[in-house]
C-alpha atoms as a PDB file:
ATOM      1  CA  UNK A   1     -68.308  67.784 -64.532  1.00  0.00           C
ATOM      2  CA  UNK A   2     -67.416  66.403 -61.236  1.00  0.00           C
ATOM      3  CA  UNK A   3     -65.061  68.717 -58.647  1.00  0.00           C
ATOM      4  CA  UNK A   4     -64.418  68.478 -55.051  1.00  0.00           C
ATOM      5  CA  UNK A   5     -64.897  70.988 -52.424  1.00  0.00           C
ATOM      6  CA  UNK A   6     -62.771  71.666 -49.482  1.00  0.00           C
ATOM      7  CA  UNK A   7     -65.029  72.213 -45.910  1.00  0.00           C
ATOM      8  CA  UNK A   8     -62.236  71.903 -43.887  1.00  0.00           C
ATOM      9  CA  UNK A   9     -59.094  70.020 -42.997  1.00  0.00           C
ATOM     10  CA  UNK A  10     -60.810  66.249 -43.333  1.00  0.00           C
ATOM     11  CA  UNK A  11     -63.809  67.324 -45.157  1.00  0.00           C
ATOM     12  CA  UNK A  12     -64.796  67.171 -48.380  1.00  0.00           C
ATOM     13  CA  UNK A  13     -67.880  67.098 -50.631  1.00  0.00           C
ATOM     14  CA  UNK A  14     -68.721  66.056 -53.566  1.00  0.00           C
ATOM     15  CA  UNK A  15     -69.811  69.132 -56.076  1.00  0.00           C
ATOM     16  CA  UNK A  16     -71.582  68.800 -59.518  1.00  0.00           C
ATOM     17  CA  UNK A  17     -71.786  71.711 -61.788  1.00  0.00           C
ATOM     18  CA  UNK A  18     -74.887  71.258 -64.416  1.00  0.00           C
ATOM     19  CA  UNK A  19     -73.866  70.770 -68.080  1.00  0.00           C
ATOM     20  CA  UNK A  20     -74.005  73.918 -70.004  1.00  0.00           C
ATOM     21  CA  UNK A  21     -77.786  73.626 -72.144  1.00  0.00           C
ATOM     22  CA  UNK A  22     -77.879  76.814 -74.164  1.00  0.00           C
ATOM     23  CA  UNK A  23     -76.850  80.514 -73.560  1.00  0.00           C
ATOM     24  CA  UNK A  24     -77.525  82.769 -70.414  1.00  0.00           C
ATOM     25  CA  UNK A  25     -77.861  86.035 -72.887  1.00  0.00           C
ATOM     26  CA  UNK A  26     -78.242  85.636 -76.965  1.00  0.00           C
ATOM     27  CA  UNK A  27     -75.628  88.523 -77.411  1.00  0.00           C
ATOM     28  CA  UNK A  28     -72.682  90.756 -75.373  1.00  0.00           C
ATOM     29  CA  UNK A  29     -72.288  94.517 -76.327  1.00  0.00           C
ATOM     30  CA  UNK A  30     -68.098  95.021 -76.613  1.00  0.00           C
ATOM     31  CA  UNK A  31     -66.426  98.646 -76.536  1.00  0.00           C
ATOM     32  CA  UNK A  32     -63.323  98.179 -79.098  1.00  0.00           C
ATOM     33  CA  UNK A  33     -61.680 101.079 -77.744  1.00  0.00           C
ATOM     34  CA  UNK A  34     -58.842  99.809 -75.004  1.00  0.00           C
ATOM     35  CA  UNK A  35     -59.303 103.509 -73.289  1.00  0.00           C
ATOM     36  CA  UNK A  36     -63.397 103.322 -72.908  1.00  0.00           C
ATOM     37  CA  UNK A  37     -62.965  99.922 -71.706  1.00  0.00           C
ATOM     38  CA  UNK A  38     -60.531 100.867 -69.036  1.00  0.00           C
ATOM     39  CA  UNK A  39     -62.699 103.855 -67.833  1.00  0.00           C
ATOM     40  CA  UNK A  40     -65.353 101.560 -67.913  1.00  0.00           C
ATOM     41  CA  UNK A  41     -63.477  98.876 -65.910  1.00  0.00           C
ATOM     42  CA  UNK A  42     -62.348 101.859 -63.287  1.00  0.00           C
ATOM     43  CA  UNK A  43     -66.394 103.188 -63.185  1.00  0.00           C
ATOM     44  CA  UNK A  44     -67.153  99.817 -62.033  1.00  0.00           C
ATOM     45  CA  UNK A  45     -64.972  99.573 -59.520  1.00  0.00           C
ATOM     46  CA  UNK A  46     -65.372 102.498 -57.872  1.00  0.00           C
ATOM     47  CA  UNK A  47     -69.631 102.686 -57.824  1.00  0.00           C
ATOM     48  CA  UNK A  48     -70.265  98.898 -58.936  1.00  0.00           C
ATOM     49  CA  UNK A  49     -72.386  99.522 -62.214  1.00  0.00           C
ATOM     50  CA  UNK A  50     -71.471 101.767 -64.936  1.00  0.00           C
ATOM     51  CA  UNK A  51     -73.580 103.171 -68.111  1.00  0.00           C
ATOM     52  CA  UNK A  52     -74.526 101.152 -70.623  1.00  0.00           C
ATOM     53  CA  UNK A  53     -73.264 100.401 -73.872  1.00  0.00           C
ATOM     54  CA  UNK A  54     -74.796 102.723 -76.905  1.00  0.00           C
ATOM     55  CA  UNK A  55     -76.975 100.583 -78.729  1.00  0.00           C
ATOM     56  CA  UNK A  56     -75.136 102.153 -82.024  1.00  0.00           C
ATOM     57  CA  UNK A  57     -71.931 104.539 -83.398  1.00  0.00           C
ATOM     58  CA  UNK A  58     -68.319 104.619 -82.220  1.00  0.00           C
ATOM     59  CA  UNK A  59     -67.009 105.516 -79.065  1.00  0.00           C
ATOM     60  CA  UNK A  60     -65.587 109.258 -78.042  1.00  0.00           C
ATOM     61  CA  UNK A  61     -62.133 107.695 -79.729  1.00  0.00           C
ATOM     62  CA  UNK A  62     -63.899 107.199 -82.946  1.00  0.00           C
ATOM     63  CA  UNK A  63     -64.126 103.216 -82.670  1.00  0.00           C
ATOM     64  CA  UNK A  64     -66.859 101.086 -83.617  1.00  0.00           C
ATOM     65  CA  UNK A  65     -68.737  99.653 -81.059  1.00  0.00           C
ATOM     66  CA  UNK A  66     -69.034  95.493 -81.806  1.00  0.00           C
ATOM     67  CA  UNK A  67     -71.885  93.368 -80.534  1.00  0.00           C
ATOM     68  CA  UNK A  68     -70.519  89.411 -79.933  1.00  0.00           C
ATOM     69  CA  UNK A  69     -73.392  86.497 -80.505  1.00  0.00           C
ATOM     70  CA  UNK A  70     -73.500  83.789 -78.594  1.00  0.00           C
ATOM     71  CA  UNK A  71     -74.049  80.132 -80.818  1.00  0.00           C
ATOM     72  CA  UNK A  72     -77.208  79.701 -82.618  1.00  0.00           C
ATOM     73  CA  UNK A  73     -78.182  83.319 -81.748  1.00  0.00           C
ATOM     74  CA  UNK A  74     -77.951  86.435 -83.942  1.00  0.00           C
ATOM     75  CA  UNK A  75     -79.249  87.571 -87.785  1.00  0.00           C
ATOM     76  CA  UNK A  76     -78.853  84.500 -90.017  1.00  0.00           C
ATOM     77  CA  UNK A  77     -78.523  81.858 -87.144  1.00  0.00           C
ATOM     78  CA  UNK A  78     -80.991  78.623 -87.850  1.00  0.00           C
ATOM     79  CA  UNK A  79     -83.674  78.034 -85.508  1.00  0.00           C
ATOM     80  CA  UNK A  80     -82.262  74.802 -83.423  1.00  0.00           C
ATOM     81  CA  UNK A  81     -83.773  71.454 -84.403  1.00  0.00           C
ATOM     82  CA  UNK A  82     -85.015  70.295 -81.107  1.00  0.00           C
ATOM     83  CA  UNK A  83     -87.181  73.112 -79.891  1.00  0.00           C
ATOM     84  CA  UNK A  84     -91.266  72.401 -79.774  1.00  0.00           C
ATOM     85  CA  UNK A  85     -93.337  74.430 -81.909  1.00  0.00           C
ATOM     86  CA  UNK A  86     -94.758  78.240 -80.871  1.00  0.00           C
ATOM     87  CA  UNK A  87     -97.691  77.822 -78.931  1.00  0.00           C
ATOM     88  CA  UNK A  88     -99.901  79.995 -81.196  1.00  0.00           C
ATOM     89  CA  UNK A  89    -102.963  80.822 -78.498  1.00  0.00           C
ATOM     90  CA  UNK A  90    -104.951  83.764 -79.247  1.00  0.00           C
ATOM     91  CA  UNK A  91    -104.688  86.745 -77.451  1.00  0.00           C
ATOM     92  CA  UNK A  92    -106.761  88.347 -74.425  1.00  0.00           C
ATOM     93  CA  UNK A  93    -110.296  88.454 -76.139  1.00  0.00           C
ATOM     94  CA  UNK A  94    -111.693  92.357 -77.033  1.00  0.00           C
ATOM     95  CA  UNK A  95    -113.183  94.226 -74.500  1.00  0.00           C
ATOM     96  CA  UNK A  96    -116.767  93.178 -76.298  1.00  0.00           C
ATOM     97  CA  UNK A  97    -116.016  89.425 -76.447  1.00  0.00           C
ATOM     98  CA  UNK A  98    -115.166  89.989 -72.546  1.00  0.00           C
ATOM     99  CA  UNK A  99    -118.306  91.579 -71.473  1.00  0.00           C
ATOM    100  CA  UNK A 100    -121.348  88.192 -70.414  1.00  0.00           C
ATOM    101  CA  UNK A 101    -123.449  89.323 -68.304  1.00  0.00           C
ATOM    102  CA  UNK A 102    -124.527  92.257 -66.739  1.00  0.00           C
ATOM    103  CA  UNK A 103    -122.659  95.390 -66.796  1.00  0.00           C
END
């Protein structure tokens, strides 16, 4: 994807945006209820965070809360074809296997 970007009156370079790879976050945590997300929207603009999401339940309006997945993410999703095997290292070793040498 290939834009251009205005410096100035005779300038202009040349931008390139990367290629979207995979997902930023696996999932998004939506509040159905139009009210909660406008007092949410309104506690964000006036102290620039606001609480999170319950993980689980309804909101004070009795609606469910509803959790969004991104592609290839979430129960049931496949595992995608082209990523390497785990790395299946053991652990830190036990305190005992640690210990060579004088204590």
């Amino acid at each position: 994807m290939r834009g251009l970007l205005r410096r100035g009156p005779d300038q202009e370079e040349a931008v390139t945006a990367p290629e979207p790879q995979e997902p930023l976050v696996s999932f998004i945590s939506l509040v159905a209820c139009n009210k909660c997300r406008r007092r949410r929207g309104a506690q964000f603009v006036r102290s620039g965070s606001v609480e999170p999401v319950p993980v689980r339940g309804t909101c004070p309006h009795g609606k469910p809360l509803r959790v969004l997945w991104a592609p290839g993410q979430g129960p049931g999703s496949a595992p995608p074809d082209d990523q390497p095997p785990e790395d299946r290292s053991p652990g830190p070793p036990s305190p005992g296997e640690r210990r060579q040498g004088p204590v």
